[in-house]
PDB file of N, CA and C in Angstrom:
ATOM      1  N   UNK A   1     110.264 121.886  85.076  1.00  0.00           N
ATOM      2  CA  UNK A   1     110.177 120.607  85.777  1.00  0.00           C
ATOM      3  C   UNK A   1     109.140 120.662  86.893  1.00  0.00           C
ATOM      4  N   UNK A   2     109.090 121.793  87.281  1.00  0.00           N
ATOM      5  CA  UNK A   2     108.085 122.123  88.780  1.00  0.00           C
ATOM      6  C   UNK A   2     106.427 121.828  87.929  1.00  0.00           C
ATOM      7  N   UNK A   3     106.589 122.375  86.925  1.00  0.00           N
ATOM      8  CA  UNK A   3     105.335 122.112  86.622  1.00  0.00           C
ATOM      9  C   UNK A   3     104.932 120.605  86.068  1.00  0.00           C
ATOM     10  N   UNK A   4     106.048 120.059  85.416  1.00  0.00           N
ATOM     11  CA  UNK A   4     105.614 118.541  85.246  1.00  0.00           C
ATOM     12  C   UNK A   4     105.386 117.496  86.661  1.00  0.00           C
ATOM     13  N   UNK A   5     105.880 118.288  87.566  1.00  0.00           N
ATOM     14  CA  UNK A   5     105.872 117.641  88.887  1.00  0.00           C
ATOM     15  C   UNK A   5     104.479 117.696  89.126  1.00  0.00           C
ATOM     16  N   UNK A   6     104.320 118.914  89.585  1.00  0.00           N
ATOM     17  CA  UNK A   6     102.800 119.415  90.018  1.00  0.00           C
ATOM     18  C   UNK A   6     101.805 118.533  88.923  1.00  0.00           C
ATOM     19  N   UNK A   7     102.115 118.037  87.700  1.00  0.00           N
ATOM     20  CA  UNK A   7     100.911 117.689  86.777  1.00  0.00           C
ATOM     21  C   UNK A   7     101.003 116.413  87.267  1.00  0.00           C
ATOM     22  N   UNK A   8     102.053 115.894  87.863  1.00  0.00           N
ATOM     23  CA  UNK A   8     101.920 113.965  88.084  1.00  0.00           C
ATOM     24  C   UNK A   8     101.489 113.962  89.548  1.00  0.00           C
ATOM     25  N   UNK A   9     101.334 115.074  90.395  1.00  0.00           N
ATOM     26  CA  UNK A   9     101.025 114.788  91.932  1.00  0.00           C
ATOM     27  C   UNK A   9      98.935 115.349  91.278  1.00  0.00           C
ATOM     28  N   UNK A  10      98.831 115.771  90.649  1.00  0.00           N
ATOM     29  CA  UNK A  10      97.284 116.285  90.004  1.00  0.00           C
ATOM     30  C   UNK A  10      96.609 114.622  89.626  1.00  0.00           C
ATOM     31  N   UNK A  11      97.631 113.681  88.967  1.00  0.00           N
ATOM     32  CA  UNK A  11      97.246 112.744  88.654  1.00  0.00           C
ATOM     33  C   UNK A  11      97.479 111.397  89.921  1.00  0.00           C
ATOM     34  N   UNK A  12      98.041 111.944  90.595  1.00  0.00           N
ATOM     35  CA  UNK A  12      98.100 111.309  91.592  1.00  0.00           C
ATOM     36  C   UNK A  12      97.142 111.510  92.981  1.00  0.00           C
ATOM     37  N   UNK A  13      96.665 112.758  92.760  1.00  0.00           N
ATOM     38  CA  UNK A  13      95.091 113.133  93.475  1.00  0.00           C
ATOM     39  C   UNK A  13      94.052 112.510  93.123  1.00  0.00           C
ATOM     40  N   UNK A  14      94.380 112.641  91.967  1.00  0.00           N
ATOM     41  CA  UNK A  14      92.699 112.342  91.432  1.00  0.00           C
ATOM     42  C   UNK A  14      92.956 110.776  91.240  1.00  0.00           C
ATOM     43  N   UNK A  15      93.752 109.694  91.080  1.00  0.00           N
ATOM     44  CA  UNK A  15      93.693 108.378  91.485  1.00  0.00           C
ATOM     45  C   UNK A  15      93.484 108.159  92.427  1.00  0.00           C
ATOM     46  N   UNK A  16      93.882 108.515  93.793  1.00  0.00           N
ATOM     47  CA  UNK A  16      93.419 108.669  95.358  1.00  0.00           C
ATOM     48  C   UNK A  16      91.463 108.870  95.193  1.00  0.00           C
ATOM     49  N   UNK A  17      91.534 109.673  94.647  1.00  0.00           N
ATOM     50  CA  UNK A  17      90.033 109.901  94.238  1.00  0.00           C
ATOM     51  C   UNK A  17      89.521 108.953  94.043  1.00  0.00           C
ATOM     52  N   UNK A  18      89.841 108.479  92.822  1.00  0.00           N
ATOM     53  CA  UNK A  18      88.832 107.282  92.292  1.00  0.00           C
ATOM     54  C   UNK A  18      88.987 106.080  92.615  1.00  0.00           C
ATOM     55  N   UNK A  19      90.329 106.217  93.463  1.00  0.00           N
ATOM     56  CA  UNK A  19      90.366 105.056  94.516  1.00  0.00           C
ATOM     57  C   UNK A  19      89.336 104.987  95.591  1.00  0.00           C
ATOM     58  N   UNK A  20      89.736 106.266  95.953  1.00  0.00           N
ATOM     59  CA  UNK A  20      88.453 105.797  97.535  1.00  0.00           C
ATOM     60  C   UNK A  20      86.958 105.824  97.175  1.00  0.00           C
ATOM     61  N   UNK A  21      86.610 106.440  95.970  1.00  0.00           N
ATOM     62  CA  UNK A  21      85.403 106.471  95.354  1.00  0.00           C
ATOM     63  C   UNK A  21      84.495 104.979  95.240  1.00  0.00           C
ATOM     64  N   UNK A  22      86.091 104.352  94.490  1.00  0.00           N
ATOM     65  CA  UNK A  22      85.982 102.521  94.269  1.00  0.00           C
ATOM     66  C   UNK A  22      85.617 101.752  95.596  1.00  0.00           C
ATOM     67  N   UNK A  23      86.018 102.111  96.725  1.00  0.00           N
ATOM     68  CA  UNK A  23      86.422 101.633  97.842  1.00  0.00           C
ATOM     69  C   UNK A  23      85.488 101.810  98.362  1.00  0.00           C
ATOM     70  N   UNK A  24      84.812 102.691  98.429  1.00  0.00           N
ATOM     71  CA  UNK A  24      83.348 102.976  99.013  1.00  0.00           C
ATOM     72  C   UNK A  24      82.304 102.340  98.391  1.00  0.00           C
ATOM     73  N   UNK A  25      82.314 102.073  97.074  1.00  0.00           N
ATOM     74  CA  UNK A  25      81.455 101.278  96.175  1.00  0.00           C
ATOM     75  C   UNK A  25      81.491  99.984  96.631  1.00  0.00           C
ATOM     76  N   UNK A  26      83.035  99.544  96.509  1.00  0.00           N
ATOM     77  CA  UNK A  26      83.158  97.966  96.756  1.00  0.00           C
ATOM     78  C   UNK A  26      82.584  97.374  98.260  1.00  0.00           C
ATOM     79  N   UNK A  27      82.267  98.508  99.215  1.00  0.00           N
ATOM     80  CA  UNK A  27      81.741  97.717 100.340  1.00  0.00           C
ATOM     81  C   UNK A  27      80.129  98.093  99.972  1.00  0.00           C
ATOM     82  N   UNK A  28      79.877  98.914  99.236  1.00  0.00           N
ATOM     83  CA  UNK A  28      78.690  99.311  99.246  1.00  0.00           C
ATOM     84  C   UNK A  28      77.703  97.916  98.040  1.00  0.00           C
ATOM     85  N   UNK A  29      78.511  97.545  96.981  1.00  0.00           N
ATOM     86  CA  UNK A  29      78.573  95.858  96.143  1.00  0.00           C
ATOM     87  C   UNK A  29      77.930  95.219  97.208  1.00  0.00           C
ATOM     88  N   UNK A  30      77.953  94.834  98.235  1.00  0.00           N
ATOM     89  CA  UNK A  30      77.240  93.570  99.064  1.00  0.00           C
ATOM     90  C   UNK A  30      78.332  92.521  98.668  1.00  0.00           C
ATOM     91  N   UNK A  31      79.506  92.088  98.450  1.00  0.00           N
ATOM     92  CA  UNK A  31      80.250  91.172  97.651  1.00  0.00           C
ATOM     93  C   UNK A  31      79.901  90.755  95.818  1.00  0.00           C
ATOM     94  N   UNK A  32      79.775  92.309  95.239  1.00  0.00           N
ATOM     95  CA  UNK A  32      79.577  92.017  94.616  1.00  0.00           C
ATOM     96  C   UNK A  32      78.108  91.649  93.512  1.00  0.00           C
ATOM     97  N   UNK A  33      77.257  91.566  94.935  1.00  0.00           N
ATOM     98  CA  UNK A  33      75.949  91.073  94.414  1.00  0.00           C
ATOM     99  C   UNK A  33      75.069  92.083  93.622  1.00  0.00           C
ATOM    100  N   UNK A  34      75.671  93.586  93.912  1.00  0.00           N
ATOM    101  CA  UNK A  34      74.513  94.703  93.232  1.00  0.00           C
ATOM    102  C   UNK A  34      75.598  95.431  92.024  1.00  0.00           C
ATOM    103  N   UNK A  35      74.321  95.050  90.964  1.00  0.00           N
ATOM    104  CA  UNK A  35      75.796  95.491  89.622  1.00  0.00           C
ATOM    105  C   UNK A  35      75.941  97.254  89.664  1.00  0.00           C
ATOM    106  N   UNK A  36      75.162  97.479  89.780  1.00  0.00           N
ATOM    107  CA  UNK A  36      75.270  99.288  90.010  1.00  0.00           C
ATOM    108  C   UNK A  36      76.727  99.525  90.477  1.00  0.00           C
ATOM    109  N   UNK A  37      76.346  99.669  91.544  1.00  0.00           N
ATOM    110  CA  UNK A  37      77.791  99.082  92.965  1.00  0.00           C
ATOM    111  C   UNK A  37      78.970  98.466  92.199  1.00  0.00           C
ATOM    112  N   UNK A  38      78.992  97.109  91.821  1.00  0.00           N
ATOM    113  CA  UNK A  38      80.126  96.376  90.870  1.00  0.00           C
ATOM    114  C   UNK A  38      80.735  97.567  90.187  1.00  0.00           C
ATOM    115  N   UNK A  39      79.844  97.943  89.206  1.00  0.00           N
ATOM    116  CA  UNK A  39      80.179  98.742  87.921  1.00  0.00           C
ATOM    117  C   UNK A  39      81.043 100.069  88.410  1.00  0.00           C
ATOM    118  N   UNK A  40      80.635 100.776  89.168  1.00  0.00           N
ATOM    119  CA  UNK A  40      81.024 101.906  89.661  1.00  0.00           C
ATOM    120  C   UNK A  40      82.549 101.566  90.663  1.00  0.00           C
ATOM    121  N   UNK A  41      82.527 100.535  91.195  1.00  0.00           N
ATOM    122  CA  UNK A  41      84.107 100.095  91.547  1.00  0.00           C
ATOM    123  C   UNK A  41      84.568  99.849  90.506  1.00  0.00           C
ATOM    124  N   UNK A  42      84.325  99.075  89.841  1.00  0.00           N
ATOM    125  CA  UNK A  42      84.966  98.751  88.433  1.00  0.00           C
ATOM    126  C   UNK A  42      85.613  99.585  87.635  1.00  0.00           C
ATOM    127  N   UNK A  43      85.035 100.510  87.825  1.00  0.00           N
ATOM    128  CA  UNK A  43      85.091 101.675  86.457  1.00  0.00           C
ATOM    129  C   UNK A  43      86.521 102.667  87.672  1.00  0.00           C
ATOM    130  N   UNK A  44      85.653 102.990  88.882  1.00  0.00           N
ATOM    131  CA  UNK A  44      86.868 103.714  89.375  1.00  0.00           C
ATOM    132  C   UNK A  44      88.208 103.049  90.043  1.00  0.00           C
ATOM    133  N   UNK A  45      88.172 101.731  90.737  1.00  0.00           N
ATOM    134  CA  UNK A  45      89.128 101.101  90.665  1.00  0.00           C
ATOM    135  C   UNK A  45      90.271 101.060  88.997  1.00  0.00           C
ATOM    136  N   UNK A  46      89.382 101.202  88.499  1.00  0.00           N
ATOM    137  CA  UNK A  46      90.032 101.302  86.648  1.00  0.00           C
ATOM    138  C   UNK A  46      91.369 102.562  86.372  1.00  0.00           C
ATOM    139  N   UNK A  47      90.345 103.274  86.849  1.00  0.00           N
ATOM    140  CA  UNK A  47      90.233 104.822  86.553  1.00  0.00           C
ATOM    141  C   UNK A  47      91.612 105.321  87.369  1.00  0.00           C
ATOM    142  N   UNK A  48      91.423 104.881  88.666  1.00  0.00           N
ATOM    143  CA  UNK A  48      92.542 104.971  89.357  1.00  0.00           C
ATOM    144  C   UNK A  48      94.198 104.488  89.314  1.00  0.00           C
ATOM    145  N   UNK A  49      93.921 102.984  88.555  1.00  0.00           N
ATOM    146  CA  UNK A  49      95.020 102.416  88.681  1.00  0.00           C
ATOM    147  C   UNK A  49      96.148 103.214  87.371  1.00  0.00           C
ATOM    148  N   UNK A  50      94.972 103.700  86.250  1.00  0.00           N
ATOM    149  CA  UNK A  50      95.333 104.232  84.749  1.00  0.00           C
ATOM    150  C   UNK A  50      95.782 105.696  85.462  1.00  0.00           C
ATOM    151  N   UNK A  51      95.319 106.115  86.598  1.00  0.00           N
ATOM    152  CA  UNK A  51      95.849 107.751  86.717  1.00  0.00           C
ATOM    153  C   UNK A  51      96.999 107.849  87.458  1.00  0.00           C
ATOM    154  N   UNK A  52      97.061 106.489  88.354  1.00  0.00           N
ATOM    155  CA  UNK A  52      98.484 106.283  89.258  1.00  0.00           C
ATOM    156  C   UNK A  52      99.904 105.973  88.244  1.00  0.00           C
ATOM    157  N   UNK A  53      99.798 105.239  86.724  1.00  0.00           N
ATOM    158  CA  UNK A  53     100.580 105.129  85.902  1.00  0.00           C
ATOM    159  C   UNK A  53     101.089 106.305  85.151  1.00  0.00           C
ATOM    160  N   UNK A  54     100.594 107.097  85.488  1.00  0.00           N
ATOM    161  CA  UNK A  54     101.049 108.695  84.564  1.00  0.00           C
ATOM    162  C   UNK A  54     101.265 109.427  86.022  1.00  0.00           C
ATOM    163  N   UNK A  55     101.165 109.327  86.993  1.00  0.00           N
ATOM    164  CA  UNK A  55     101.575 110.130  88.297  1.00  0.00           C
ATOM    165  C   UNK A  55     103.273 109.075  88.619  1.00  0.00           C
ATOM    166  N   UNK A  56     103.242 107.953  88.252  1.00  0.00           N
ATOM    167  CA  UNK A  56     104.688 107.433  88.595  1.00  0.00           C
ATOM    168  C   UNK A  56     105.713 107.639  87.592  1.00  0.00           C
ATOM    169  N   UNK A  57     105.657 108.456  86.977  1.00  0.00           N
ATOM    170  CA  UNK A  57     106.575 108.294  85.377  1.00  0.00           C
ATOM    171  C   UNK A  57     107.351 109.273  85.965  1.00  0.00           C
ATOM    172  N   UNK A  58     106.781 110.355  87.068  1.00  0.00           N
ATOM    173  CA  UNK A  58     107.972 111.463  87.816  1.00  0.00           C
ATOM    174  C   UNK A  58     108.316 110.782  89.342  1.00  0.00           C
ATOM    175  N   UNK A  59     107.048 110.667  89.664  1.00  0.00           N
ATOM    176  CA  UNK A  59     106.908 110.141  91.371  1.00  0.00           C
ATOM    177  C   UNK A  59     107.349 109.102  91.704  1.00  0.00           C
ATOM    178  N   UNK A  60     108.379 108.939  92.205  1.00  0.00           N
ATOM    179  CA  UNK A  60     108.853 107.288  92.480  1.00  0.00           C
ATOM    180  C   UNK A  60     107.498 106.794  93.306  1.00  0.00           C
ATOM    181  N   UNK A  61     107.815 105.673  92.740  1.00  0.00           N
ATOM    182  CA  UNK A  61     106.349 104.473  93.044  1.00  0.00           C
ATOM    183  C   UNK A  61     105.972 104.521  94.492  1.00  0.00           C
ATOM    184  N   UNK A  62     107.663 104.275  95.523  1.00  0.00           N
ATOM    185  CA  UNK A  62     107.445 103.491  96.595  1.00  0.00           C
ATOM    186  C   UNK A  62     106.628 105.177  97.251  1.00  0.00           C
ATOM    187  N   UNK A  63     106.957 106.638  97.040  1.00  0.00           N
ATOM    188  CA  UNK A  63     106.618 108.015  97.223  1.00  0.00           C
ATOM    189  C   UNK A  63     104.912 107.924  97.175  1.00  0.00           C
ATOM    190  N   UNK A  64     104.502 107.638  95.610  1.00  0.00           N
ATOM    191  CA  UNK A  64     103.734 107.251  95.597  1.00  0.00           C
ATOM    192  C   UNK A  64     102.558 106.824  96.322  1.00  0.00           C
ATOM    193  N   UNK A  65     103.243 105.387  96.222  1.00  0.00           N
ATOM    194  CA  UNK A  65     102.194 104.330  96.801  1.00  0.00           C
ATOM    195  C   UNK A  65     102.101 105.178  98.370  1.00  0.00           C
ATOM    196  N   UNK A  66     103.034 105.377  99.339  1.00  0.00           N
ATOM    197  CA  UNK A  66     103.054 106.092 100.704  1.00  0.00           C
ATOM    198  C   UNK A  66     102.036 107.265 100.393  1.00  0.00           C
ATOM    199  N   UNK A  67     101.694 107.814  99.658  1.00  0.00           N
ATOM    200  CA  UNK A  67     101.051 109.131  99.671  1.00  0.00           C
ATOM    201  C   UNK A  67      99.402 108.620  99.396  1.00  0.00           C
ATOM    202  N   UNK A  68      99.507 107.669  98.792  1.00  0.00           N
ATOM    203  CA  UNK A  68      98.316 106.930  97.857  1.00  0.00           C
ATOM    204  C   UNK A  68      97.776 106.471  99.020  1.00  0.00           C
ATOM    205  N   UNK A  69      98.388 105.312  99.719  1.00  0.00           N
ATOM    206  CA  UNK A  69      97.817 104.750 101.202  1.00  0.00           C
ATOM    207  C   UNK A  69      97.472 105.847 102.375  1.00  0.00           C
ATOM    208  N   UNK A  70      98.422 106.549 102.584  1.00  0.00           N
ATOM    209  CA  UNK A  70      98.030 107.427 103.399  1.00  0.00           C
ATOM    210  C   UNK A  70      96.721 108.326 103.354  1.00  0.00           C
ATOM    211  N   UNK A  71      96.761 109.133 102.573  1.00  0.00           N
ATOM    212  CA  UNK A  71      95.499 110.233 102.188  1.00  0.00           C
ATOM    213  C   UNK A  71      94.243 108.676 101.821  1.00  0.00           C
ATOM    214  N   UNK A  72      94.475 107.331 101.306  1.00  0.00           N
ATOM    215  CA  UNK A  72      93.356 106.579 101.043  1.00  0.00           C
ATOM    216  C   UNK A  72      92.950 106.321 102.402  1.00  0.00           C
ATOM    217  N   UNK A  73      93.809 105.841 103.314  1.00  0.00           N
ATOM    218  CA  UNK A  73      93.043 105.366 104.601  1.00  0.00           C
ATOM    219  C   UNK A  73      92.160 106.616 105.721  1.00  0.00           C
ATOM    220  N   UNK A  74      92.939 107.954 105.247  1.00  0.00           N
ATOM    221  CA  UNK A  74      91.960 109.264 106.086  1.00  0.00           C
ATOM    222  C   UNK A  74      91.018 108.982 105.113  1.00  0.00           C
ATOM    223  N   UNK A  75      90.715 109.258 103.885  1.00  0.00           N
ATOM    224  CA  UNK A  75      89.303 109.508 102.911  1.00  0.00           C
ATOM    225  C   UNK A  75      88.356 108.089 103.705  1.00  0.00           C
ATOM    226  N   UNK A  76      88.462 106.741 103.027  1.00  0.00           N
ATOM    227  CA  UNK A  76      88.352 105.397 103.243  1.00  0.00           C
ATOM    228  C   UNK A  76      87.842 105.422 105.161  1.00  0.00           C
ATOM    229  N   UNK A  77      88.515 105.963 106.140  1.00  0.00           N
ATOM    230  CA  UNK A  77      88.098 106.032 107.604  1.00  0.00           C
ATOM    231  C   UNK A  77      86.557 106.868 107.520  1.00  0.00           C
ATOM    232  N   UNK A  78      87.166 108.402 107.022  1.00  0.00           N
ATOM    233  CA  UNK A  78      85.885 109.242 106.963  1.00  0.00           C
ATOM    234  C   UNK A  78      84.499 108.923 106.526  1.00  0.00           C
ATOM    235  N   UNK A  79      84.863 108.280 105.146  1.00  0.00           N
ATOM    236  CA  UNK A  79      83.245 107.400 104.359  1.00  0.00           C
ATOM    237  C   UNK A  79      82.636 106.601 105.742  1.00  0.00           C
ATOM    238  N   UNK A  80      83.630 105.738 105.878  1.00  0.00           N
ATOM    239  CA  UNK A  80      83.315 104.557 106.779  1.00  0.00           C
ATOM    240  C   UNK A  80      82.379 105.030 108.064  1.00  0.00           C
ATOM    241  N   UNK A  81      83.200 106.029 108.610  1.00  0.00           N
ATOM    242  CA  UNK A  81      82.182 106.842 109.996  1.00  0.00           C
ATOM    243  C   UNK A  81      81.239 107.427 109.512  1.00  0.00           C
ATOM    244  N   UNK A  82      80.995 108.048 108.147  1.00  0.00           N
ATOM    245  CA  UNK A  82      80.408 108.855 107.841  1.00  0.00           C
ATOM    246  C   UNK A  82      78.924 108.273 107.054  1.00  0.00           C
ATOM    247  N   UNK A  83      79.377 107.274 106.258  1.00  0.00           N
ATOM    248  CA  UNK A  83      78.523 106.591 105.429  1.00  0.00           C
ATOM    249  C   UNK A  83      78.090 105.437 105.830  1.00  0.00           C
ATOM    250  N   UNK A  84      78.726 104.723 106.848  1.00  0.00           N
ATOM    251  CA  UNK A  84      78.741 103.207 107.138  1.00  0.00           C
ATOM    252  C   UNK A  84      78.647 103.321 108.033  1.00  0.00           C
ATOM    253  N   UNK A  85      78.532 104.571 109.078  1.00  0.00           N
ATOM    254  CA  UNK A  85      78.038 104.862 110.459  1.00  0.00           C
ATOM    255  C   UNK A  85      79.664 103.548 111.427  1.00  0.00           C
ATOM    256  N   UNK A  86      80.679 103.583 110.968  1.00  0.00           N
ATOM    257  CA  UNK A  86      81.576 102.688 111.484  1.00  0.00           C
ATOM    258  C   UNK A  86      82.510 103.567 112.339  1.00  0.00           C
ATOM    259  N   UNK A  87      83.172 103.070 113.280  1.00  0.00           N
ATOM    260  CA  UNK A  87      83.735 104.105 114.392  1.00  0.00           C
ATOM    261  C   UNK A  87      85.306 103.190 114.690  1.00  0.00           C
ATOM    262  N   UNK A  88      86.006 104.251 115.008  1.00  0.00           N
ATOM    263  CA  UNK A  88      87.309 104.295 115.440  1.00  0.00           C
ATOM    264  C   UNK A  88      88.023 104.252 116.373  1.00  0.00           C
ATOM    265  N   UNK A  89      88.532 103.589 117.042  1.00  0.00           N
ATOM    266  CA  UNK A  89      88.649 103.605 118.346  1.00  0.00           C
ATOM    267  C   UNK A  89      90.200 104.535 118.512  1.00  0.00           C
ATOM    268  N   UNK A  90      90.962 104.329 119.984  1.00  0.00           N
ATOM    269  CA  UNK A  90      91.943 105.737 119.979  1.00  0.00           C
ATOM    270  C   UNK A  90      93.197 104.616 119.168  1.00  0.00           C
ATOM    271  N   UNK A  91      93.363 103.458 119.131  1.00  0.00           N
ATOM    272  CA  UNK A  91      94.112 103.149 119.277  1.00  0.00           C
ATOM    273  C   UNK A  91      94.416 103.123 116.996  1.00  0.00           C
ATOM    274  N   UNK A  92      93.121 102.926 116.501  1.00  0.00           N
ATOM    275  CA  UNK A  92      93.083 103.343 115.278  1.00  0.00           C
ATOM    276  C   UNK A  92      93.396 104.983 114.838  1.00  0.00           C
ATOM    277  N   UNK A  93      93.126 105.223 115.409  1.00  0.00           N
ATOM    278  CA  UNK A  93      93.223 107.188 115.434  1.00  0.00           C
ATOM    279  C   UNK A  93      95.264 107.169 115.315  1.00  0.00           C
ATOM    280  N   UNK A  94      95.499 106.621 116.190  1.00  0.00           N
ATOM    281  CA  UNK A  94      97.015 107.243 116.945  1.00  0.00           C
ATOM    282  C   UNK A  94      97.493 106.164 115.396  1.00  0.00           C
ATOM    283  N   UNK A  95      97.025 105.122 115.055  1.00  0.00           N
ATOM    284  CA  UNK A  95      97.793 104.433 114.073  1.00  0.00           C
ATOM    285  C   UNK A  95      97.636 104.846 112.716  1.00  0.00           C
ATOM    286  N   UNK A  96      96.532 105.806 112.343  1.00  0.00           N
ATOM    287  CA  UNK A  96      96.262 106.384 111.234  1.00  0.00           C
ATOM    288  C   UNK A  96      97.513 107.581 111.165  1.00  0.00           C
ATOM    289  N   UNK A  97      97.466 108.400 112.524  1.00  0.00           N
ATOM    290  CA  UNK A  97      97.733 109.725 112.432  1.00  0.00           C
ATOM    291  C   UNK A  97      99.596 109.651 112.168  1.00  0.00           C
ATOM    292  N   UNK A  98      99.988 108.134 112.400  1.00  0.00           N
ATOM    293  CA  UNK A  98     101.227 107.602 112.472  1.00  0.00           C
ATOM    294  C   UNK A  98     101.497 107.482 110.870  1.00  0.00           C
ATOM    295  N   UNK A  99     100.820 107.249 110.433  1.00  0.00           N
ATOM    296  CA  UNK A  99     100.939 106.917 109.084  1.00  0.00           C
ATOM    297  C   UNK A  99     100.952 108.374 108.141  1.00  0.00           C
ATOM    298  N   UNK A 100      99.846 109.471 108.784  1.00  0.00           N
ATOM    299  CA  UNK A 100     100.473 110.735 108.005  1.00  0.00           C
ATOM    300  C   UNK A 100     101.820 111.163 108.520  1.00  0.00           C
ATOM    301  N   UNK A 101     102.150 111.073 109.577  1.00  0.00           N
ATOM    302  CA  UNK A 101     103.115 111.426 109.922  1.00  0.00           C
ATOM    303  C   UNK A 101     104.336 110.791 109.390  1.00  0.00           C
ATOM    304  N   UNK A 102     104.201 109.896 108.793  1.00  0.00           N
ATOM    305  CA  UNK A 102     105.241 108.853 107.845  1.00  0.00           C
ATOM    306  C   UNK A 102     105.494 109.868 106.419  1.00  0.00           C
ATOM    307  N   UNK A 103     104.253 109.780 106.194  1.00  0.00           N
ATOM    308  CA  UNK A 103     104.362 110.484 104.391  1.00  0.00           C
ATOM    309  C   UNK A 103     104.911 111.404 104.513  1.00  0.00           C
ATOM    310  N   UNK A 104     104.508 112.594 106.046  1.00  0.00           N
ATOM    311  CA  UNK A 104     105.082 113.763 106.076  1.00  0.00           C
ATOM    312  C   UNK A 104     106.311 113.756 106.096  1.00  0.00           C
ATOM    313  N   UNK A 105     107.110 113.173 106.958  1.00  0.00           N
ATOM    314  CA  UNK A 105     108.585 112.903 106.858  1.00  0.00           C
ATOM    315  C   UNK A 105     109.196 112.599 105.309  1.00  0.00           C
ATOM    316  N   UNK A 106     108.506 111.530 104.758  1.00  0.00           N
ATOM    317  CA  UNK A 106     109.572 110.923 103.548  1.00  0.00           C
ATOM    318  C   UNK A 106     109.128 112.468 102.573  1.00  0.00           C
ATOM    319  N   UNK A 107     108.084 113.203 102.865  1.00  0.00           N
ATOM    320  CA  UNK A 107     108.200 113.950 101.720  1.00  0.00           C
ATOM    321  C   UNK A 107     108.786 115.501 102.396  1.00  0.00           C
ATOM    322  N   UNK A 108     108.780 115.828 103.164  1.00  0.00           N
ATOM    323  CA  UNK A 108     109.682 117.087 103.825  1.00  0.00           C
ATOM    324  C   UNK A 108     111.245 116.290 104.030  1.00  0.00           C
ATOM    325  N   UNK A 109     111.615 114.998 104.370  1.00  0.00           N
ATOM    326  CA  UNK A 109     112.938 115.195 104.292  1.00  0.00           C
ATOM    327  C   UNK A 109     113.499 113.867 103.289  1.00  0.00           C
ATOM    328  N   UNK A 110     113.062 113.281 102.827  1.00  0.00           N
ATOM    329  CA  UNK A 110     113.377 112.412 101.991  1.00  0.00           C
ATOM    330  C   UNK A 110     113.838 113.217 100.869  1.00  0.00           C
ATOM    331  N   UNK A 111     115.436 112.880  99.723  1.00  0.00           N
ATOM    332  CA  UNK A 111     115.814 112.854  99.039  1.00  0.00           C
ATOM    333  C   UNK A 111     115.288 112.289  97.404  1.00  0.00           C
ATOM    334  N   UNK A 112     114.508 111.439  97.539  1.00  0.00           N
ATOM    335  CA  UNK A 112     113.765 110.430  96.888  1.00  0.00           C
ATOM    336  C   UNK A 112     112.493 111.138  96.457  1.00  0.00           C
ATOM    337  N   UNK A 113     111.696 111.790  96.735  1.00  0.00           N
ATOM    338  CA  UNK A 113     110.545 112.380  96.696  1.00  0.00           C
ATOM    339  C   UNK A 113     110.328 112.843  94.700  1.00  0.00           C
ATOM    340  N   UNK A 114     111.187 113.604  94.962  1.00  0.00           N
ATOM    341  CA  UNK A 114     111.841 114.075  93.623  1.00  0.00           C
ATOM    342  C   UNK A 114     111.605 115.729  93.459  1.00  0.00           C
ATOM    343  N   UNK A 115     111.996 115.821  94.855  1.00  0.00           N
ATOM    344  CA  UNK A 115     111.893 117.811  94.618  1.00  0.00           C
ATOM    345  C   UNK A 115     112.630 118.509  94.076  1.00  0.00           C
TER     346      UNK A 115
END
């Protein structure tokens, strides 16, 4: 079972992946206007949603989705400062770092997780 676990949190990485991959594309689109850009959200927005459906068949969804948002908004912040030259102020910092600190809890003491 440990190992079917470990194979749906693998598929649940790599949707995080091609989530924030998408996510970086979709601001990088202009709304849309540059098909390169389009295509490449397209495809990994795709990619992602198809790898999050085989990561929930062990992972309860709501586990999930908390782990999915969390690790998306650190990746999704980093691009943003990093690629988009966009900055954070403290009060975003303390509300991000609130939010790992959420996942960390439901998955060190939550029942639900499915350990």
């Amino acid at each position: 079972m440990l190992i079917l676990s470990m194979k749906n949190y693998l598929f649940l990485a790599c949707a995080i992946i091609c989530e924030s991959i998408a996510t970086s594309f979709l601001k990088a689109s202009n709304g849309f206007t540059k098909p390169l850009q389009t295509i490449i959200f397209i495809i990994g927005i795709s990619a992602s949603f198809y790898l999050l459906t085989h990561a929930i068949k062990v992972i309860p969804i709501g586990i999930a989705y908390a782990i999915w948002s969390a690790v998306g908004i650190v990746i999704i912040s980093l691009v943003g400062f990093f690629v988009y030259k966009e900055k954070l102020d403290l009060p975003a910092i303390i509300g991000i770092l609130l939010i790992i600190i959420g996942v960390i809890v439901i998955n060190v003491f939550s029942k639900t997780t499915g350990h």
